[in-house]
PDB file of N, CA and C in Angstrom:
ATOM      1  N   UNK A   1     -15.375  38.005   6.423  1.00  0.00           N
ATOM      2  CA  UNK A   1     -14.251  38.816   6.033  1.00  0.00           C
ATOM      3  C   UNK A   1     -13.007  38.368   6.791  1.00  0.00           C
ATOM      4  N   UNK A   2     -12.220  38.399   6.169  1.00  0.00           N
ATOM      5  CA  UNK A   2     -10.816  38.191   6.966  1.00  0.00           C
ATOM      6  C   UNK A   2     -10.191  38.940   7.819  1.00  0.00           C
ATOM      7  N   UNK A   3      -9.754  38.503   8.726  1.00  0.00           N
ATOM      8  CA  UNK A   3      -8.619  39.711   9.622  1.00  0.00           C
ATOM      9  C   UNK A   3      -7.283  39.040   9.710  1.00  0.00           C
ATOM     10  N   UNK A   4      -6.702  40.341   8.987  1.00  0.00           N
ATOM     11  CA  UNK A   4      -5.536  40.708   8.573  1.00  0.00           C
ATOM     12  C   UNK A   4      -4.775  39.961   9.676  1.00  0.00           C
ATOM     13  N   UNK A   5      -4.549  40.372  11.137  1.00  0.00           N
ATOM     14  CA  UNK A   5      -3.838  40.459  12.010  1.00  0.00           C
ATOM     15  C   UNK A   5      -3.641  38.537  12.399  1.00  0.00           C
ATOM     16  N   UNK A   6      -5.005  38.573  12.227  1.00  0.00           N
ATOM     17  CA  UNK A   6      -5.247  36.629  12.481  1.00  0.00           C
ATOM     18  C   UNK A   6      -4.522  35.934  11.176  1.00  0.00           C
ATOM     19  N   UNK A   7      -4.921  36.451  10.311  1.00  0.00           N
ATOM     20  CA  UNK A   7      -3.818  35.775   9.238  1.00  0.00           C
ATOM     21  C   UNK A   7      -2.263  36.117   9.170  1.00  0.00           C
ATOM     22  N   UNK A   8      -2.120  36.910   9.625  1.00  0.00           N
ATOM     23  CA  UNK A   8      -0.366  37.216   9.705  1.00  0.00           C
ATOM     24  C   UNK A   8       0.105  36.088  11.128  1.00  0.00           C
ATOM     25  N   UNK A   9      -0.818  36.265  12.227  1.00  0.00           N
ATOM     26  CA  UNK A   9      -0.491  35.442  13.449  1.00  0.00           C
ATOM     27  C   UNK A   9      -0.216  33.683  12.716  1.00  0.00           C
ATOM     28  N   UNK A  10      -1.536  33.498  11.529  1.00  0.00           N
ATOM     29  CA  UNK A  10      -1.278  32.053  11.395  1.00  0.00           C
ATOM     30  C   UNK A  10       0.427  32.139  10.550  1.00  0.00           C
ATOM     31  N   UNK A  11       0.112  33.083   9.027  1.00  0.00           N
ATOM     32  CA  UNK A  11       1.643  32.461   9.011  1.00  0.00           C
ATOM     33  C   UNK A  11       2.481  32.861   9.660  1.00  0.00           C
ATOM     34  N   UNK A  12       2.747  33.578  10.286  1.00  0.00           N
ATOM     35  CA  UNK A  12       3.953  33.377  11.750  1.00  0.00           C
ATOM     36  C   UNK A  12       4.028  31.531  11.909  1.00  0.00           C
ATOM     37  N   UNK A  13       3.007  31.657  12.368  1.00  0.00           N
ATOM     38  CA  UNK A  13       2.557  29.951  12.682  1.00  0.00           C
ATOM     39  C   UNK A  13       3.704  28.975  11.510  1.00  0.00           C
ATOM     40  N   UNK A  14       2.792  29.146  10.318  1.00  0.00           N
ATOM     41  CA  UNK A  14       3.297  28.370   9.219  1.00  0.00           C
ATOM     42  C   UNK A  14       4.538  28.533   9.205  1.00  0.00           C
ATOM     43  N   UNK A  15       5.656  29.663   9.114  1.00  0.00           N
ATOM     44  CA  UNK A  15       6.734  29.660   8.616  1.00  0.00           C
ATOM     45  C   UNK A  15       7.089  28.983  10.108  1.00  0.00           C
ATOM     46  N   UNK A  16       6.684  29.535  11.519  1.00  0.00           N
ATOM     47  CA  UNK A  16       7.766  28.831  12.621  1.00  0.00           C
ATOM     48  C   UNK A  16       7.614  26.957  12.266  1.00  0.00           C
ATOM     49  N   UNK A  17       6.419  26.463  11.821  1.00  0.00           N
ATOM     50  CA  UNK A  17       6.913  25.162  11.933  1.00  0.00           C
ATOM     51  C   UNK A  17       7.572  24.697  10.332  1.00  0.00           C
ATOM     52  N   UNK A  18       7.655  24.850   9.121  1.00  0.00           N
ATOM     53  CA  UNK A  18       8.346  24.779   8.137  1.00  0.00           C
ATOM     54  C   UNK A  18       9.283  24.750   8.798  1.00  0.00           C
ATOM     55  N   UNK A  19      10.431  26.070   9.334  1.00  0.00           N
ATOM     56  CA  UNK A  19      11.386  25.924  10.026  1.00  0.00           C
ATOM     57  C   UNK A  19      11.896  24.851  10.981  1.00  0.00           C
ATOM     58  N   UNK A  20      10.671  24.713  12.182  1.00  0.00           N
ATOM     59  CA  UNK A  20      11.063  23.764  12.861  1.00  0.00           C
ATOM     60  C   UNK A  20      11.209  22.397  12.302  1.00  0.00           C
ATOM     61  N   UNK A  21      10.284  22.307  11.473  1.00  0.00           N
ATOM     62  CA  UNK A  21      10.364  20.989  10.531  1.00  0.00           C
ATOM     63  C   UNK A  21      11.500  20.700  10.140  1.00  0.00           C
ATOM     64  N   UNK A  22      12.131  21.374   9.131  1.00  0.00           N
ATOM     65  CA  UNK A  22      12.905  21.039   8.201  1.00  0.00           C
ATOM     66  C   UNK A  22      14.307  21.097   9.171  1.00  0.00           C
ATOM     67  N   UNK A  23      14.385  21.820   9.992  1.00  0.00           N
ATOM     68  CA  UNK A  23      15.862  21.455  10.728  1.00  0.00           C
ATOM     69  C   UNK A  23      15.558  20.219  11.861  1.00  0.00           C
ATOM     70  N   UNK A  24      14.763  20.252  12.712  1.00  0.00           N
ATOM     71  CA  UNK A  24      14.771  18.972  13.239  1.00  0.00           C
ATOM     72  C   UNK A  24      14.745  17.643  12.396  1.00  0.00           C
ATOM     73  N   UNK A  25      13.905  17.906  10.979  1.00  0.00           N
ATOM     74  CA  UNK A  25      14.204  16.678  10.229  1.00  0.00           C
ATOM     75  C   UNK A  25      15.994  16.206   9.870  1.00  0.00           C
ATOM     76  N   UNK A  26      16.473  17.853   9.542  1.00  0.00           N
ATOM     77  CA  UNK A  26      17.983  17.321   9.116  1.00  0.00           C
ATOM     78  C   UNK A  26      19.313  17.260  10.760  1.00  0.00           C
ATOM     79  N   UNK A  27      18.524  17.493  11.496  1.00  0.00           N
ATOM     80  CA  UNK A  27      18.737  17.101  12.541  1.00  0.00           C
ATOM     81  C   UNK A  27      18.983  15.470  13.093  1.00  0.00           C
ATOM     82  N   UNK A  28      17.447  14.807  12.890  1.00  0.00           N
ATOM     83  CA  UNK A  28      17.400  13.384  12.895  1.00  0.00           C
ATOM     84  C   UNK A  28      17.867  12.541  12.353  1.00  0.00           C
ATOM     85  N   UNK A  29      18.140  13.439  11.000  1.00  0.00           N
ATOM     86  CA  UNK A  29      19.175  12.288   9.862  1.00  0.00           C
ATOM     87  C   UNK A  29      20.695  12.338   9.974  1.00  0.00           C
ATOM     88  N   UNK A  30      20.623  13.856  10.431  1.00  0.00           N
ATOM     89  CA  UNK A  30      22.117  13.517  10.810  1.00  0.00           C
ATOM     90  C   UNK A  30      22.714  12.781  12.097  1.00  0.00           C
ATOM     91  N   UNK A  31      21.841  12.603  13.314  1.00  0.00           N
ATOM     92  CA  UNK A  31      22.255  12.000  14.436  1.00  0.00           C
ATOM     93  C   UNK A  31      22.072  10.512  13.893  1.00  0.00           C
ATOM     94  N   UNK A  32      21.083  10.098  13.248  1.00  0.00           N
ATOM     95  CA  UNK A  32      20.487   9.301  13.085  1.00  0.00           C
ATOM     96  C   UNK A  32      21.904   8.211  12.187  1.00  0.00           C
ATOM     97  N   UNK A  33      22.582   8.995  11.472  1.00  0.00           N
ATOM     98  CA  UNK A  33      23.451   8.500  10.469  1.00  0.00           C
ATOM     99  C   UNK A  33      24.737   8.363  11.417  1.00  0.00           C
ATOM    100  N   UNK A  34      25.086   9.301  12.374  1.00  0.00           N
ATOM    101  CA  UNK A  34      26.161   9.371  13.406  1.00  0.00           C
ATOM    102  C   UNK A  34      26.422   7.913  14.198  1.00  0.00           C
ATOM    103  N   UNK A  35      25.040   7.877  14.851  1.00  0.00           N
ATOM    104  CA  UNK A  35      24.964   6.718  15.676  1.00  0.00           C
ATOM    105  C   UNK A  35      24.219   5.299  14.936  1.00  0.00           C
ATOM    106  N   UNK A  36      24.482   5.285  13.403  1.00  0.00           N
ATOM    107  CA  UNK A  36      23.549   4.111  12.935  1.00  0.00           C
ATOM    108  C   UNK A  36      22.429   3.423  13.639  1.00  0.00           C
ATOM    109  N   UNK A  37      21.265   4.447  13.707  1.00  0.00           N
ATOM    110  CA  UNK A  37      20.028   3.941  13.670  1.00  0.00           C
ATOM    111  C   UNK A  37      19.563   3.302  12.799  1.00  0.00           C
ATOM    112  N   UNK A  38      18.278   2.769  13.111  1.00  0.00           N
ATOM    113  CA  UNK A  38      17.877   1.819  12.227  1.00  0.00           C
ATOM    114  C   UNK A  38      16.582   2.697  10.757  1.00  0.00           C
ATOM    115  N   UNK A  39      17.038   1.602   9.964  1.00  0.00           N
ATOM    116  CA  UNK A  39      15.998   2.911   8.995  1.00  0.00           C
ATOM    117  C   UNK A  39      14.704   3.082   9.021  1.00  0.00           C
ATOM    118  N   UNK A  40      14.003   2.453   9.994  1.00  0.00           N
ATOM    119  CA  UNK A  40      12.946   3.107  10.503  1.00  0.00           C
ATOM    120  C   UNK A  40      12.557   4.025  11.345  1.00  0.00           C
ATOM    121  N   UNK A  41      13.881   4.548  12.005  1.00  0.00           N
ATOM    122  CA  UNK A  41      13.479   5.710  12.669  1.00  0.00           C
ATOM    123  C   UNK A  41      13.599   6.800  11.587  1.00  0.00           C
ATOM    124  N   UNK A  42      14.366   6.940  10.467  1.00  0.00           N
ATOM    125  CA  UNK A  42      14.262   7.621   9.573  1.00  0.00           C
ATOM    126  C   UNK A  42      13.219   7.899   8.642  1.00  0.00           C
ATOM    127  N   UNK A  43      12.252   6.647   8.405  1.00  0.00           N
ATOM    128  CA  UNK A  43      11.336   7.150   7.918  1.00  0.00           C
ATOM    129  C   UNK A  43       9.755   7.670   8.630  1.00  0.00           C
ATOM    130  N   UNK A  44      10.532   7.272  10.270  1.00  0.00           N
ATOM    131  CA  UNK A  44       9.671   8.130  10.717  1.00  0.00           C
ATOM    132  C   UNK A  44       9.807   9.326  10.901  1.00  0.00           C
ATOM    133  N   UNK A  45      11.038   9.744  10.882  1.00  0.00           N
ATOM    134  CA  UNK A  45      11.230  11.469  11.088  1.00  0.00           C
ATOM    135  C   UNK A  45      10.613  11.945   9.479  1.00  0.00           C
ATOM    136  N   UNK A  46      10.918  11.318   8.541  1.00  0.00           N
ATOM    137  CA  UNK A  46      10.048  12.010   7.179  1.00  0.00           C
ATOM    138  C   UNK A  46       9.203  11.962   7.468  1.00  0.00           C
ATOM    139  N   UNK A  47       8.106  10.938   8.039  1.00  0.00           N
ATOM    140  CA  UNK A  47       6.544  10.901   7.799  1.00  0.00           C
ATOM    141  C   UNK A  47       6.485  11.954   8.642  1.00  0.00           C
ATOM    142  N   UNK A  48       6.497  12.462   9.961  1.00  0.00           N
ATOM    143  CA  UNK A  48       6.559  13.503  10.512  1.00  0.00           C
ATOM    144  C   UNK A  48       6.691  14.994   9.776  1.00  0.00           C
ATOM    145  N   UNK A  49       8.063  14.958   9.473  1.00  0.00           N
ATOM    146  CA  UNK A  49       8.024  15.830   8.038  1.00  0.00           C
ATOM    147  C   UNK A  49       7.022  16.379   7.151  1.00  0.00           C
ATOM    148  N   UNK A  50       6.655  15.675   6.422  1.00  0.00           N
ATOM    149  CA  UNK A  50       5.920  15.450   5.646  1.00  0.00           C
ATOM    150  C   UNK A  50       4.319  15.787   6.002  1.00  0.00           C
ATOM    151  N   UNK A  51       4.189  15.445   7.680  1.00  0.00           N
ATOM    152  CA  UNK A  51       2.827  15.667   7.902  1.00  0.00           C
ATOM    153  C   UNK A  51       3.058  17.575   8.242  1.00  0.00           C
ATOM    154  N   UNK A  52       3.845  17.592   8.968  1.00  0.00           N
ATOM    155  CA  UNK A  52       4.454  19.279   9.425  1.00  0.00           C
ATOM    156  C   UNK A  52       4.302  20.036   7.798  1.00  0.00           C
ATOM    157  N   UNK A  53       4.604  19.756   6.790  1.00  0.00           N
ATOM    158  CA  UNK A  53       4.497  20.218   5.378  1.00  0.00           C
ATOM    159  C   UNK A  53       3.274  20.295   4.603  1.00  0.00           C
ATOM    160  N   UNK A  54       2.322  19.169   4.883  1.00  0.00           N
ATOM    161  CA  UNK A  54       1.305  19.060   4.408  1.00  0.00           C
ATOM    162  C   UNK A  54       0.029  19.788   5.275  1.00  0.00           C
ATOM    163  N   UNK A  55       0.554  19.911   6.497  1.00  0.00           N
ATOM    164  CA  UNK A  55      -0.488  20.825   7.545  1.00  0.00           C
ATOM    165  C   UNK A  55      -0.366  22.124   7.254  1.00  0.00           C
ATOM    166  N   UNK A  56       0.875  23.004   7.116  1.00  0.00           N
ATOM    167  CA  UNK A  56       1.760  23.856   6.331  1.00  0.00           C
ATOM    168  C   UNK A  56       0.736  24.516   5.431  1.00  0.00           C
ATOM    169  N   UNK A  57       1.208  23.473   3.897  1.00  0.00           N
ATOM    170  CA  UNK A  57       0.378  23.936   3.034  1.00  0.00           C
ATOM    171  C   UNK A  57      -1.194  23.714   3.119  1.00  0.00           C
ATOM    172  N   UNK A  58      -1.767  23.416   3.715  1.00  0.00           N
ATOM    173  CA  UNK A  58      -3.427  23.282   4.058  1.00  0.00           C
ATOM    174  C   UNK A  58      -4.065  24.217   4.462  1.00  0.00           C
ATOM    175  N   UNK A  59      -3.151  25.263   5.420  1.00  0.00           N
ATOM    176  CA  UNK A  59      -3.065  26.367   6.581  1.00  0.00           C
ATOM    177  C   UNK A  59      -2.945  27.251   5.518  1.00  0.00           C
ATOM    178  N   UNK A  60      -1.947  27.681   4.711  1.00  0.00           N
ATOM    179  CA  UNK A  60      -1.604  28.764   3.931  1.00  0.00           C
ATOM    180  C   UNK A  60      -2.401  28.448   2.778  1.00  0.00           C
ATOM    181  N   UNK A  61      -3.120  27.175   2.088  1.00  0.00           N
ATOM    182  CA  UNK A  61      -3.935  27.966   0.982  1.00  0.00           C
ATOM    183  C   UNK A  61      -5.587  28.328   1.977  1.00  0.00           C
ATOM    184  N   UNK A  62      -5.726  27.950   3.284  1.00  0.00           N
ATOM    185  CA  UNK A  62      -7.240  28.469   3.307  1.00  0.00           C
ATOM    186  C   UNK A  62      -7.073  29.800   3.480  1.00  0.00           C
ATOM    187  N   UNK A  63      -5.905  30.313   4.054  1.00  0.00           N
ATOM    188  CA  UNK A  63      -5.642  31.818   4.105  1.00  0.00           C
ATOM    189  C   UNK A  63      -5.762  32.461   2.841  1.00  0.00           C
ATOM    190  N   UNK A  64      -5.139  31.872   2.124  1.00  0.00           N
ATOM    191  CA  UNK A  64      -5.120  31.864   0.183  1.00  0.00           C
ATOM    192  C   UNK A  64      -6.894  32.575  -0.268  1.00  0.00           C
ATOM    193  N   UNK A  65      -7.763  30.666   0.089  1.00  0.00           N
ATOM    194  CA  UNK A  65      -8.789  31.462   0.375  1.00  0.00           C
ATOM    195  C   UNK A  65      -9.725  32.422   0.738  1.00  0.00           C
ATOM    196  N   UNK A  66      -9.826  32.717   1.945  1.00  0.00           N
ATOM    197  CA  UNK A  66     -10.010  33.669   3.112  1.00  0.00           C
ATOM    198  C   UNK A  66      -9.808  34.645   2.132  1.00  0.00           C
ATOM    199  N   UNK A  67      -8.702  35.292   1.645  1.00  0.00           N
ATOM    200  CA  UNK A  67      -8.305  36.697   1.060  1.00  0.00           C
ATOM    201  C   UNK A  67      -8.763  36.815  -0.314  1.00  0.00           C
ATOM    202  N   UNK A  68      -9.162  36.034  -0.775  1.00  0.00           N
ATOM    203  CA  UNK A  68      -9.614  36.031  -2.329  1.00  0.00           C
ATOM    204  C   UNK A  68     -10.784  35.965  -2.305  1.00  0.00           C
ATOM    205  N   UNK A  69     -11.357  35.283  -1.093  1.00  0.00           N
ATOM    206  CA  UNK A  69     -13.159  35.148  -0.884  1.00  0.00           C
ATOM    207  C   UNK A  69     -14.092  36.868  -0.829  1.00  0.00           C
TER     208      UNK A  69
END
């Protein structure tokens, strides 16, 4: 059975890093564009991204699960 309280703690979780994600990403692109870095540090701040998003959604559908089980 699920508990409520543990699933609200995870998405707390989920939404704080979405958040942190998505502004440190537009963070990196914008310093990144300031001081012409090279474009591989840019596509490492996406792959980063991208992994922060995909951990994200992995987290929120087993909860998905969990509550429908």
């Amino acid at each position: 059975m699920a508990d409520p309280a543990q699933d609200a703690r995870q998405m707390r979780l989920v939404a704080i890093v979405i958040a942190v994600a998505m502004l440190g990403w537009l963070a990196i692109q914008a310093i990144g564009r300031h001081y012409d870095w090279a474009a591989q540090w840019a596509f490492l701040a996406d792959l980063a991204a991208i992994g922060a998003f995909v951990w994200s959604l992995i987290v929120t559908w087993r909860i998905w699960r969990r509550r429908n089980a």
